[in-house]
Protein backbone atom coordinates (compact mmCIF):
# COMPACT_ATOMS: atom_id res chain seq x y z
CA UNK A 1 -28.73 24.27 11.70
CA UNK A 2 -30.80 22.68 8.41
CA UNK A 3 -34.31 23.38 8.94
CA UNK A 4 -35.60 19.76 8.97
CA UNK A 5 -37.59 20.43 5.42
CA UNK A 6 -34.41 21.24 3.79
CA UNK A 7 -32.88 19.15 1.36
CA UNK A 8 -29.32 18.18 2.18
CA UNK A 9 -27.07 15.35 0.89
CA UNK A 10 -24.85 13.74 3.82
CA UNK A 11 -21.93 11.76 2.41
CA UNK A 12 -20.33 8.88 4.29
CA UNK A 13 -16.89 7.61 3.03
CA UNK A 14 -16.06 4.11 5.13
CA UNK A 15 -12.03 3.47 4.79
CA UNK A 16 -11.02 -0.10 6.33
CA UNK A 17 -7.99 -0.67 8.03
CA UNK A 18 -5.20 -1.40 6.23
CA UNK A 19 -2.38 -4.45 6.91
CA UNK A 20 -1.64 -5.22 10.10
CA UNK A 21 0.85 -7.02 12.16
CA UNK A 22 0.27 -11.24 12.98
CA UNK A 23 -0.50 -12.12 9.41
CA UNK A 24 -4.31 -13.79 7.94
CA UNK A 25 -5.97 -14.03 11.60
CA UNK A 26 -9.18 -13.10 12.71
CA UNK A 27 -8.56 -9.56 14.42
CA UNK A 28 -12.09 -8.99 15.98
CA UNK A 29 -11.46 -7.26 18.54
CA UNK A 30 -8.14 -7.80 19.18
CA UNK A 31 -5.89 -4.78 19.14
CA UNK A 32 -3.45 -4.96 16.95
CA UNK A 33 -1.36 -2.40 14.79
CA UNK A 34 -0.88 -1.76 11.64
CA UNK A 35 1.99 -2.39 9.56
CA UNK A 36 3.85 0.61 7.40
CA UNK A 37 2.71 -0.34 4.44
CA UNK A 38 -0.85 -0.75 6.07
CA UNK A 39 -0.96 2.91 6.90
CA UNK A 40 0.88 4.17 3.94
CA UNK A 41 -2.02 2.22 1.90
CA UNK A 42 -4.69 3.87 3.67
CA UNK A 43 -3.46 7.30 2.83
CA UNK A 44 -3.26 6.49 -0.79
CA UNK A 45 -6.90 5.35 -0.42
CA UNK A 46 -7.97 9.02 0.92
CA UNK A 47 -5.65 10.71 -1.40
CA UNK A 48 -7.57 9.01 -4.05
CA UNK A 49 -10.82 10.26 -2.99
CA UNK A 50 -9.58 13.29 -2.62
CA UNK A 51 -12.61 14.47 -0.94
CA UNK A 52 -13.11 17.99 1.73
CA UNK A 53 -14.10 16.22 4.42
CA UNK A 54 -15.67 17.86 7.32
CA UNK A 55 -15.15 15.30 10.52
CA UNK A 56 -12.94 12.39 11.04
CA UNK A 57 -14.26 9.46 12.97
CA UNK A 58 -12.61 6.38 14.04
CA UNK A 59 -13.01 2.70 15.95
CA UNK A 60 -11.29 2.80 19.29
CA UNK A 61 -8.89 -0.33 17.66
CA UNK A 62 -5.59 1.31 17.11
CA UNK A 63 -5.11 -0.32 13.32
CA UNK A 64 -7.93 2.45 12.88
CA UNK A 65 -7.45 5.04 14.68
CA UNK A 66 -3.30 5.12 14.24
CA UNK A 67 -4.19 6.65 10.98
CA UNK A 68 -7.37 8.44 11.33
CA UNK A 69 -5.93 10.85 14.08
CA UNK A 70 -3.25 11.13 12.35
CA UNK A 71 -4.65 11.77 9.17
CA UNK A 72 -6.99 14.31 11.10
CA UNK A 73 -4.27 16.34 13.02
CA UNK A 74 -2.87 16.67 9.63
CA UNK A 75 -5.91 18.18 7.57
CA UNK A 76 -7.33 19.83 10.70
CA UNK A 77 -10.26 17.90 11.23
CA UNK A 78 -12.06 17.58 14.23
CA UNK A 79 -11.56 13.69 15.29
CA UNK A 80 -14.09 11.76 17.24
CA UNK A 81 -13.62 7.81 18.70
CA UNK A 82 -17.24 5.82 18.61
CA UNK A 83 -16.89 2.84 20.41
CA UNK A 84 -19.89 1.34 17.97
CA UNK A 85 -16.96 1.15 15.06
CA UNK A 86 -15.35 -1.36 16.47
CA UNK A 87 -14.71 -4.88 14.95
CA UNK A 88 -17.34 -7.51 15.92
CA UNK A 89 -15.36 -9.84 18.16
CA UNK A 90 -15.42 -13.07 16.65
CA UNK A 91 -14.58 -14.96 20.34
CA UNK A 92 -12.51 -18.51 20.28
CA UNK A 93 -11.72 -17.79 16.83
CA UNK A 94 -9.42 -14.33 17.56
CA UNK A 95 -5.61 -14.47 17.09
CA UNK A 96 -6.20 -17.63 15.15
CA UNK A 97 -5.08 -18.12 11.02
CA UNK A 98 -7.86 -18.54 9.03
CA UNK A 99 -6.86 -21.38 7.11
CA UNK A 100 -6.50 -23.45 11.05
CA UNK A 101 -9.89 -22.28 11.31
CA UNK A 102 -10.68 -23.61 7.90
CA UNK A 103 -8.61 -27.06 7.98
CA UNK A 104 -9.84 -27.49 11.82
CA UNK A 105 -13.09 -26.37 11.83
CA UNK A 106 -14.62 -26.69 8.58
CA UNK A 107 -18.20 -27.07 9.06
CA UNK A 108 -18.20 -23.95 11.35
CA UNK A 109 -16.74 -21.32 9.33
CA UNK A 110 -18.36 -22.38 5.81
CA UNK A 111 -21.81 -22.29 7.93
CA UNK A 112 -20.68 -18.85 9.32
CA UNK A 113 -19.32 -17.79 5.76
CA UNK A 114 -22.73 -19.05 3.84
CA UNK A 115 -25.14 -17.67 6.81
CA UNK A 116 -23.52 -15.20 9.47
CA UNK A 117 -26.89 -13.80 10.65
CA UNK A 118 -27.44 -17.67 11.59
CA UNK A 119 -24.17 -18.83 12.70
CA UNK A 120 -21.64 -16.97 15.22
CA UNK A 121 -18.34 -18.30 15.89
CA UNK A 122 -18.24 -19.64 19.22
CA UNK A 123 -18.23 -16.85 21.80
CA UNK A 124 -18.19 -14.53 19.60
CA UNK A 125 -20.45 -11.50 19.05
CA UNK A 126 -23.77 -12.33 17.31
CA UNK A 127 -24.57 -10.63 13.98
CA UNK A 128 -28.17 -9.04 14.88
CA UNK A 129 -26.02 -7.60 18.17
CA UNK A 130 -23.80 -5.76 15.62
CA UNK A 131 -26.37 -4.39 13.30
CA UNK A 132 -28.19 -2.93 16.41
CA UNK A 133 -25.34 -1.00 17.16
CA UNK A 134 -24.30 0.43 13.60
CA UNK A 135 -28.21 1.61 13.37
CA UNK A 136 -27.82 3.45 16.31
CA UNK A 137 -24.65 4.81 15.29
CA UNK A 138 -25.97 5.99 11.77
CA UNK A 139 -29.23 7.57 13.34
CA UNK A 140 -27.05 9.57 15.45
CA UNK A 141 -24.22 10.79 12.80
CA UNK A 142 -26.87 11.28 10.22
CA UNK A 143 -28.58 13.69 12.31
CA UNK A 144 -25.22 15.25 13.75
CA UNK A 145 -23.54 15.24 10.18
CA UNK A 146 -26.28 16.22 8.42
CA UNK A 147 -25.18 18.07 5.03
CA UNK A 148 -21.29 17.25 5.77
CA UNK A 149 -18.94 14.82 4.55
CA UNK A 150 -17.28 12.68 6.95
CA UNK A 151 -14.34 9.66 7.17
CA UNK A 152 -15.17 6.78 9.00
CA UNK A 153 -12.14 4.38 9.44
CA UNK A 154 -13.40 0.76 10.62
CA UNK A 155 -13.28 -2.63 9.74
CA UNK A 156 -13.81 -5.20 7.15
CA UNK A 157 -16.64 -7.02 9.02
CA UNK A 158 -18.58 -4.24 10.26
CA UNK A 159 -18.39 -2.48 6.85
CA UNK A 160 -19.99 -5.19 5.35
CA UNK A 161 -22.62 -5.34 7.47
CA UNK A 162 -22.75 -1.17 7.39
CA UNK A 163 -23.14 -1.39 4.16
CA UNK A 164 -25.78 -3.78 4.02
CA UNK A 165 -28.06 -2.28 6.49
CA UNK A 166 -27.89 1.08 4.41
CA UNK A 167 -28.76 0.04 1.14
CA UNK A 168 -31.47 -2.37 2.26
CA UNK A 169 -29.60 -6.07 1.84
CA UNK A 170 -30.71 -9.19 4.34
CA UNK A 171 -27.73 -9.25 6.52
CA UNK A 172 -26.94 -12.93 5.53
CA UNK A 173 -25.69 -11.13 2.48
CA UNK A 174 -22.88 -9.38 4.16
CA UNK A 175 -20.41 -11.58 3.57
CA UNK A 176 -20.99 -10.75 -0.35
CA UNK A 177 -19.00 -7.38 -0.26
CA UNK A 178 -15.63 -8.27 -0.80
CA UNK A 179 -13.75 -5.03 1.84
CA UNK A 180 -9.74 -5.51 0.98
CA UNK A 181 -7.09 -3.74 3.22
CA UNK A 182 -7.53 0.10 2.91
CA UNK A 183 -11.03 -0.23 1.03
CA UNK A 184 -12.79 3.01 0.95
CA UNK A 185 -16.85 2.85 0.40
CA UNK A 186 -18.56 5.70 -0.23
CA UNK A 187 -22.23 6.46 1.04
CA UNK A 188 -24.44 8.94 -0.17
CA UNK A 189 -27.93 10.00 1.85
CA UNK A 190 -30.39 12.49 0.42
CA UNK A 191 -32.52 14.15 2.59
CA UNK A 192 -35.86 16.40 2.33
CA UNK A 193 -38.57 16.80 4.76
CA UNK A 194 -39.37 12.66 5.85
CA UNK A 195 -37.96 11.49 2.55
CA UNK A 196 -34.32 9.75 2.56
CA UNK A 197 -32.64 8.05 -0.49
CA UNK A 198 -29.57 6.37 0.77
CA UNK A 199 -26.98 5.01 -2.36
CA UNK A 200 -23.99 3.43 -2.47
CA UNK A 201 -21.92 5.90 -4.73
CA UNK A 202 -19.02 4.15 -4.71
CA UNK A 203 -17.17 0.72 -3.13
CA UNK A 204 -13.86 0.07 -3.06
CA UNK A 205 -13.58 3.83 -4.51
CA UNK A 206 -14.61 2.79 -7.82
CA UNK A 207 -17.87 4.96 -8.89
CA UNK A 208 -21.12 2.85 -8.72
CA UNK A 209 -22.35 5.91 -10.46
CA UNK A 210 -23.04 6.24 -14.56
């Protein structure tokens, strides 16, 4: 255990999914898998990083956790599911193409696209609902992980809104990160006594760092 007073440096790398079967739809939370050269891109992401990572741990949706287990059984990792990684569900709008959504419902996805915290997609899971759950999660694996580095595979939603809540931006800005297939984000938190520094070290694995 780190005496609470200890300074420590906890390292978060966030890896999204990479392609997946049914073309440019809204997944959510929708289970669908990924395609070969979806997986084969996210191991070139971690190889890459090449980083010792301590823990694995993966959304329940199998176009994550295909390759985190996976990846895990391979480097000996112990592998954890958290249900709070998965997607946000984005309701009516699942299994659909974007561009129907785009040509059909204009209005609606350029007011969800300009202001998510504002505007959910009908049925769909609201944005403050997701950020309450990723805090949550972070408080927890923050404490767990403290001092380690750890893999999260997720999503390209909830990483921009992960990644938004740590480094301090409204969440109307989420939809500013652009998150490709197999994007890995790297998240650095600095710990000592009460104090904590989080930084964004690195997006799309290329170093925010000088």
């Amino acid at each position: 255990m780190i005496a609470s007073d200890e300074f420590s440096v906890t390292q978060f790398d966030i890896l999204r999914h990479g392609q997946c079967e049914g073309g440019d739809i809204f997944r959510g939370s929708t289970d669908v898998k990924l395609t070969p050269a979806g997986f084969a891109s996210m191991r070139t992401s971690c190889d890459i990083a090449d980083t010792p990572w301590d823990a694995v741990i993966s959304s329940p949706l199998v176009r994550c956790r295909a390759f985190a287990e996976a990846y895990a059984h391979e480097k000996h990792l112990p592998f954890t599911v958290d249900t709070r990684l998965r997607e946000m569900s984005f309701g009516a709008w699942e299994g659909q193409q974007r561009q129907t959504i785009w040509e059909n419902q204009h209005a609606d996805i350029l007011a969800w696209m300009q202001d998510p915290s504002s505007y959910t997609p009908p049925g769909g899971e609201p944005l403050d609902q997701v950020a309450a759950r990723l805090d949550e999660f972070f408080a927890e694996v923050s404490a767990n992980y403290r001092n380690q580095n750890v893999l999260l595979v997720a999503h390209g939603g909830l990483m921009r809104i992960f990644l938004s809540r740590l480094i301090g931006l409204p969440i109307n800005k989420a939809q500013n990160f652009e998150v490709p297939f197999a994007c890995l984000s790297r998240i650095k938190i600095y710990d000592k006594g009460d104090s904590r520094m989080i930084k964004l070290a690195a997006h799309n694995f290329v170093s925010c760092q000088p």
